[in-house]
PDB file of N, CA and C in Angstrom:
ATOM      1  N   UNK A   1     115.192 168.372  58.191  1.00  0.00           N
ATOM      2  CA  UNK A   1     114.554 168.021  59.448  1.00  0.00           C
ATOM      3  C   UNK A   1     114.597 169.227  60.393  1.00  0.00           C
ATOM      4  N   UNK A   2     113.282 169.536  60.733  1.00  0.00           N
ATOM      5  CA  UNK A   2     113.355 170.626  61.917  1.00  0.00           C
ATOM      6  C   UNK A   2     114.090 170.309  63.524  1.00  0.00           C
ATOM      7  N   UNK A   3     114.613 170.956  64.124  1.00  0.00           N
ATOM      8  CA  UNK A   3     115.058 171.145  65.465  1.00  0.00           C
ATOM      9  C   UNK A   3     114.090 172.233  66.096  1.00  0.00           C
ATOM     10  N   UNK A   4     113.996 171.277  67.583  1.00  0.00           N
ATOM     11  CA  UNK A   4     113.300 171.897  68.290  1.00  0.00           C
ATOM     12  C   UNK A   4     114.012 171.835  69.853  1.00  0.00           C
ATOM     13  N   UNK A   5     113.214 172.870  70.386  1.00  0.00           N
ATOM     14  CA  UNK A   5     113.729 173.330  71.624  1.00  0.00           C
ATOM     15  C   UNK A   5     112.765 172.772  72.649  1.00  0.00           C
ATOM     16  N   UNK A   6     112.867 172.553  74.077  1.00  0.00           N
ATOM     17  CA  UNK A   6     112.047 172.088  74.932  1.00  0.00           C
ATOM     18  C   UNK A   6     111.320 173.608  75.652  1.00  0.00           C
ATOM     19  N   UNK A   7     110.224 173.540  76.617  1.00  0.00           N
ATOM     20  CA  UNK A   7     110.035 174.441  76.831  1.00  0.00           C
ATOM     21  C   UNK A   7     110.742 175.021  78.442  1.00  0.00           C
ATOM     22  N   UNK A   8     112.009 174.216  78.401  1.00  0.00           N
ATOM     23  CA  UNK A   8     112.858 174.385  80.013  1.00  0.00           C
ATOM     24  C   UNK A   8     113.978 175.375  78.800  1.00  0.00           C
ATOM     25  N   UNK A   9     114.798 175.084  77.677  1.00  0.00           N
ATOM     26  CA  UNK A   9     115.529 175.440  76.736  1.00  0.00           C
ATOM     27  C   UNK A   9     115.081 177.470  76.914  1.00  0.00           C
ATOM     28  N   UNK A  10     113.746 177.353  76.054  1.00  0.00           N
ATOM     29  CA  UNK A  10     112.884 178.535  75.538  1.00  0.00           C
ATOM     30  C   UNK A  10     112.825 179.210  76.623  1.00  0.00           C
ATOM     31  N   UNK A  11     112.608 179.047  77.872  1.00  0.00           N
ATOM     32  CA  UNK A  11     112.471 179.679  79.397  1.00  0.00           C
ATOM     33  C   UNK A  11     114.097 180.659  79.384  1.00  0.00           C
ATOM     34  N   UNK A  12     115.050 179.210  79.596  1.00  0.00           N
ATOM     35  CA  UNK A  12     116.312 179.853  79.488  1.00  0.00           C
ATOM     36  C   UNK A  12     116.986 181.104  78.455  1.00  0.00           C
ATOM     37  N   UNK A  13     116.283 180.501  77.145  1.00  0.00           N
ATOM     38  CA  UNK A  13     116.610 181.534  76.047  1.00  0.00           C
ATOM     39  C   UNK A  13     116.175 182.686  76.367  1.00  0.00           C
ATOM     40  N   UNK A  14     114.837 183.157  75.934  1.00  0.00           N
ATOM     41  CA  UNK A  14     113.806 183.790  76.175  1.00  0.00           C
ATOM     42  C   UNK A  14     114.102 184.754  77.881  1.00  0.00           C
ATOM     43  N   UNK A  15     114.600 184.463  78.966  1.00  0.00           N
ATOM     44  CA  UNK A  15     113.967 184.385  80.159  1.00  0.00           C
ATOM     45  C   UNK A  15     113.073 184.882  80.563  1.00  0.00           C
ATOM     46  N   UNK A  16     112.112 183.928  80.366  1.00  0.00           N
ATOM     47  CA  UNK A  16     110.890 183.954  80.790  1.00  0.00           C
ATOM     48  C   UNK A  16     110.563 182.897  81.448  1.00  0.00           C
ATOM     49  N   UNK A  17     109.353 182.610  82.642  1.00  0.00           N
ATOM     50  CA  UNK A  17     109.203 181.333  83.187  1.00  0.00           C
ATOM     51  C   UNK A  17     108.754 180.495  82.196  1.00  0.00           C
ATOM     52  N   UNK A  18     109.259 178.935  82.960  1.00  0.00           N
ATOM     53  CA  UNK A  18     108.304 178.173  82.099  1.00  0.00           C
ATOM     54  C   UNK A  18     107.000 177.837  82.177  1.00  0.00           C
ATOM     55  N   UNK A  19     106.524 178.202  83.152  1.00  0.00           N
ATOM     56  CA  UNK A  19     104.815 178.399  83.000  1.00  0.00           C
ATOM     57  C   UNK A  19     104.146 179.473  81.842  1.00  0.00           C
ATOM     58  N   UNK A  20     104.977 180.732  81.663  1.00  0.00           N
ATOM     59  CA  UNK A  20     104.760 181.776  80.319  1.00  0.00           C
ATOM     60  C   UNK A  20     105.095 181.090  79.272  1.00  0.00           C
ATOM     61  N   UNK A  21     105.541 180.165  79.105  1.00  0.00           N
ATOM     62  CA  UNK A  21     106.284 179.668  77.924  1.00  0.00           C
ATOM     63  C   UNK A  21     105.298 179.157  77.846  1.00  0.00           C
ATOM     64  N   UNK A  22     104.729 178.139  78.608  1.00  0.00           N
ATOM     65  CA  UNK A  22     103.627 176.786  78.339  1.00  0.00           C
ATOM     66  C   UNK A  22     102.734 178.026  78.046  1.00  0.00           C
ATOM     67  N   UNK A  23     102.072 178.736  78.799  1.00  0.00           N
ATOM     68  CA  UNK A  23     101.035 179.511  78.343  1.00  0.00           C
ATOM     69  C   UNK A  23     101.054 180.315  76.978  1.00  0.00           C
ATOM     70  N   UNK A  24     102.398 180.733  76.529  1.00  0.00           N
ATOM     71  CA  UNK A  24     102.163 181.158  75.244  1.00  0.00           C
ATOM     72  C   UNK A  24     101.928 180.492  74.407  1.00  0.00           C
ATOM     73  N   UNK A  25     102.511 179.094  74.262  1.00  0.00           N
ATOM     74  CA  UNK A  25     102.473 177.605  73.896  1.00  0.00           C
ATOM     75  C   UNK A  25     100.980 177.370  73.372  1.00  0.00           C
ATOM     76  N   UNK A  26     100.285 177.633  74.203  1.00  0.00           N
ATOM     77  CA  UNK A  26      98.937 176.716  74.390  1.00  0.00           C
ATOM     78  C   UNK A  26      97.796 178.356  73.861  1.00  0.00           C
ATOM     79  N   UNK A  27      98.394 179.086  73.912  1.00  0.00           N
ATOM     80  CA  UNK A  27      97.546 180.547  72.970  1.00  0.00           C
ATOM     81  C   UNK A  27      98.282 180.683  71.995  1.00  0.00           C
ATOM     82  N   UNK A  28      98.884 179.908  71.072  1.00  0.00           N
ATOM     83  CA  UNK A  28      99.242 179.716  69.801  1.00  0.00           C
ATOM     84  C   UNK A  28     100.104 180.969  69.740  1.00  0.00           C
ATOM     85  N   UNK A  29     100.541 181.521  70.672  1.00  0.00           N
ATOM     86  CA  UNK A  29     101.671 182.909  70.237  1.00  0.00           C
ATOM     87  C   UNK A  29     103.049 182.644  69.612  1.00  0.00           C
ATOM     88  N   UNK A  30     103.204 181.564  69.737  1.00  0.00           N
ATOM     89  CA  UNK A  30     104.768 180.767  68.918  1.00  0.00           C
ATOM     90  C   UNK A  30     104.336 179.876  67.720  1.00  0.00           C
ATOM     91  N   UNK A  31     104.735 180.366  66.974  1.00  0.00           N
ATOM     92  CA  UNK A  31     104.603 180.021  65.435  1.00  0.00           C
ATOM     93  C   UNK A  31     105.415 178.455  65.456  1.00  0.00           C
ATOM     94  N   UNK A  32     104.601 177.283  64.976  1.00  0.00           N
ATOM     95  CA  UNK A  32     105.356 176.304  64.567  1.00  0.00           C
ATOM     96  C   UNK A  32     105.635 175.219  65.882  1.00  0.00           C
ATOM     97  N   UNK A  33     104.714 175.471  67.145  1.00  0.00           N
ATOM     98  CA  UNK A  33     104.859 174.943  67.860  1.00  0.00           C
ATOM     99  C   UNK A  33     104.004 173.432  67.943  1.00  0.00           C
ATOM    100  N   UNK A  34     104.797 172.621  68.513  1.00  0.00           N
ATOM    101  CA  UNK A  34     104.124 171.155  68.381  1.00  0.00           C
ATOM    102  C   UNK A  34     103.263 170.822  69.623  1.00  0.00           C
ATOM    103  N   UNK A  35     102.443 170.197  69.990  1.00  0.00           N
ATOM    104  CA  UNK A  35     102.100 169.683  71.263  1.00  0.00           C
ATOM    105  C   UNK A  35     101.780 167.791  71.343  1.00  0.00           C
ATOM    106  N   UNK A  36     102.603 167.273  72.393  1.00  0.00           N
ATOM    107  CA  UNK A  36     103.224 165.754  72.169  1.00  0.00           C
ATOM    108  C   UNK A  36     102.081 165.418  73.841  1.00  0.00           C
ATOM    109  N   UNK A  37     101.089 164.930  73.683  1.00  0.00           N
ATOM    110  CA  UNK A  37     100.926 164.686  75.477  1.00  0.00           C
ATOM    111  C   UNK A  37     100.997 165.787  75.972  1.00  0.00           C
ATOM    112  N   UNK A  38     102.108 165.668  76.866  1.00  0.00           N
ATOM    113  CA  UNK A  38     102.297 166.999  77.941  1.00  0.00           C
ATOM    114  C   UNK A  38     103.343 167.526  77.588  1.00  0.00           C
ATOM    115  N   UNK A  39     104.342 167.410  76.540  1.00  0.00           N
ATOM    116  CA  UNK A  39     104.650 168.238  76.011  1.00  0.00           C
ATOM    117  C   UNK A  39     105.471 169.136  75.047  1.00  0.00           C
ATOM    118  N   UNK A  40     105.895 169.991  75.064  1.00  0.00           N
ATOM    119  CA  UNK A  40     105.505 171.583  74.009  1.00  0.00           C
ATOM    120  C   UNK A  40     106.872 171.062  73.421  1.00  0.00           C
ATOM    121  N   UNK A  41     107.116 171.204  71.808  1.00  0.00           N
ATOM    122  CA  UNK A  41     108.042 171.346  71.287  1.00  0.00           C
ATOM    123  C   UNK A  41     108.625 172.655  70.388  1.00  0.00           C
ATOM    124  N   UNK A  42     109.105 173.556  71.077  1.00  0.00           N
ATOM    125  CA  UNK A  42     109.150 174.621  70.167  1.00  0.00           C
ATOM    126  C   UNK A  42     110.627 174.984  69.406  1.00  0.00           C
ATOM    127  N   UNK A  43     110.176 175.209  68.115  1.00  0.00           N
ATOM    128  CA  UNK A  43     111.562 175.601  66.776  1.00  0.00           C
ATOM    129  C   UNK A  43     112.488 175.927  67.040  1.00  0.00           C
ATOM    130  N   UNK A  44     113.322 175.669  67.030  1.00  0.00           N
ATOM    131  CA  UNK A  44     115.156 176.326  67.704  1.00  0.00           C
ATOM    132  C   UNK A  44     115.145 177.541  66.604  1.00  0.00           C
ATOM    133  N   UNK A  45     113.958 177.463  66.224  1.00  0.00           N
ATOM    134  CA  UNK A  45     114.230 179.275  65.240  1.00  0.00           C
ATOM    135  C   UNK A  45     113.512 180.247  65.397  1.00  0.00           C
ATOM    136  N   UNK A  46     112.025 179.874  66.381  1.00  0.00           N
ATOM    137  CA  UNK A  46     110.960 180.958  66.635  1.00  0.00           C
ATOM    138  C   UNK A  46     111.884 181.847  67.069  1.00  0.00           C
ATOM    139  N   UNK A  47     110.919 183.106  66.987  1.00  0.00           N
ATOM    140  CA  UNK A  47     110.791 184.097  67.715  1.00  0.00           C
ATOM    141  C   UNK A  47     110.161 184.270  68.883  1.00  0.00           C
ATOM    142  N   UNK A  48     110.576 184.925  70.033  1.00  0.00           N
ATOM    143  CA  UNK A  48     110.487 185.298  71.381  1.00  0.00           C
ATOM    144  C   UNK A  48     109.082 186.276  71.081  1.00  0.00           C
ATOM    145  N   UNK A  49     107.711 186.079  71.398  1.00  0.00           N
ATOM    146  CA  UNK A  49     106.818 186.818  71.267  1.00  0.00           C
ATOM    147  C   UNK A  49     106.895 188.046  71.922  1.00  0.00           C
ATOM    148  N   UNK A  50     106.116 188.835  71.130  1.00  0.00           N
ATOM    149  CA  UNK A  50     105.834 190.233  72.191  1.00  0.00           C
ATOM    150  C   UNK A  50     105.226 190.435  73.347  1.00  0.00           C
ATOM    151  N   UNK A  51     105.593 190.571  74.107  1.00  0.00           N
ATOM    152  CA  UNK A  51     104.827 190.666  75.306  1.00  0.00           C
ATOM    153  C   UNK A  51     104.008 191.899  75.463  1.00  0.00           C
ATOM    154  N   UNK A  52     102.549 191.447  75.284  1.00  0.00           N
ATOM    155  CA  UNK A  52     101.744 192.578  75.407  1.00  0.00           C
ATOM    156  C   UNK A  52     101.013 193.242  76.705  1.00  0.00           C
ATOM    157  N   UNK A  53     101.724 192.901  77.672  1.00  0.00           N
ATOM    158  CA  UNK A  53     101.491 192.597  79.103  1.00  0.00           C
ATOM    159  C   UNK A  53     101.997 194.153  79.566  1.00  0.00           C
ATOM    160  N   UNK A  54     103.233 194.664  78.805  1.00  0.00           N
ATOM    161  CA  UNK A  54     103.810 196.026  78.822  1.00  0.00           C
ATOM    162  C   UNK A  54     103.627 197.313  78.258  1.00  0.00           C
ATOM    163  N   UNK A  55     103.772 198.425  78.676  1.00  0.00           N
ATOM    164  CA  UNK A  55     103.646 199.245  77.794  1.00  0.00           C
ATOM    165  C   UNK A  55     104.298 199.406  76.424  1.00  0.00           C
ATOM    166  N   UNK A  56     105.305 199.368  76.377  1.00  0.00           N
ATOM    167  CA  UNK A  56     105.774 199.232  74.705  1.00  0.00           C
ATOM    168  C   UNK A  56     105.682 197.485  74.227  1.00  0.00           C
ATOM    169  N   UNK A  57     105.044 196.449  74.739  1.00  0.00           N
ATOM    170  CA  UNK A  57     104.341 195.464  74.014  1.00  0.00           C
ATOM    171  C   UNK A  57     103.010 195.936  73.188  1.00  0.00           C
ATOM    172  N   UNK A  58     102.502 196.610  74.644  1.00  0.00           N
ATOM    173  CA  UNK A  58     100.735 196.846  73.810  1.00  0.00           C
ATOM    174  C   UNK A  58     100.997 198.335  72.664  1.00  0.00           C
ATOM    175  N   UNK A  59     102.723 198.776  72.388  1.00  0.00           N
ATOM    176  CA  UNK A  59     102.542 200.000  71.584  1.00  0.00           C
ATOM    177  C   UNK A  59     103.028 198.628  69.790  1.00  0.00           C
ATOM    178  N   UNK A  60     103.804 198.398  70.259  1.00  0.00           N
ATOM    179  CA  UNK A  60     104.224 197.245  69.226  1.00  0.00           C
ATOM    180  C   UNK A  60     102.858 196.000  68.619  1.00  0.00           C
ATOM    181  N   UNK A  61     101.867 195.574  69.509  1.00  0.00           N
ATOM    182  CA  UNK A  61     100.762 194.948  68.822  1.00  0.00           C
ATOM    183  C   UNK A  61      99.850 195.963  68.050  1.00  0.00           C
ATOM    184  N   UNK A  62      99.983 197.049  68.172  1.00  0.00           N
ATOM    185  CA  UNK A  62      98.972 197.178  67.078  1.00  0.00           C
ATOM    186  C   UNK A  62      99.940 198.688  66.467  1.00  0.00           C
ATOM    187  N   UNK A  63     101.006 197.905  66.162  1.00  0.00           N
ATOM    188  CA  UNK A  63     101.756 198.799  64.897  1.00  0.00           C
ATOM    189  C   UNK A  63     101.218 198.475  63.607  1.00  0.00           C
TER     190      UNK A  63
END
């Protein structure tokens, strides 16, 4: 059975807001993520996406 994280959890992990979270959420950037209603269930095992918003994000997307 998978475990999942909420997207208040992923904010904390991650720190990142939880509005970035929902938004990565909803642009499919988290692998394995569920959507219930309103809301996001994400893997207690993803990975923290790259943020391509930065300079060494946008050097890391197109390694």
């Amino acid at each position: 059975m998978f475990e999942y994280m909420t997207v208040q959890e992923a904010s904390k992990k991650w720190e990142l807001s939880e509005r970035r979270i929902q938004k990565l959420c909803a642009d499919n950037r988290i692998d394995g993520v569920i959507h219930l209603s309103r809301v996001w269930l994400i893997p207690k095992g993803a990975k923290k996406p790259i943020d391509g918003r930065t300079k060494r994000g946008k050097e890391l997307k197109h390694e």
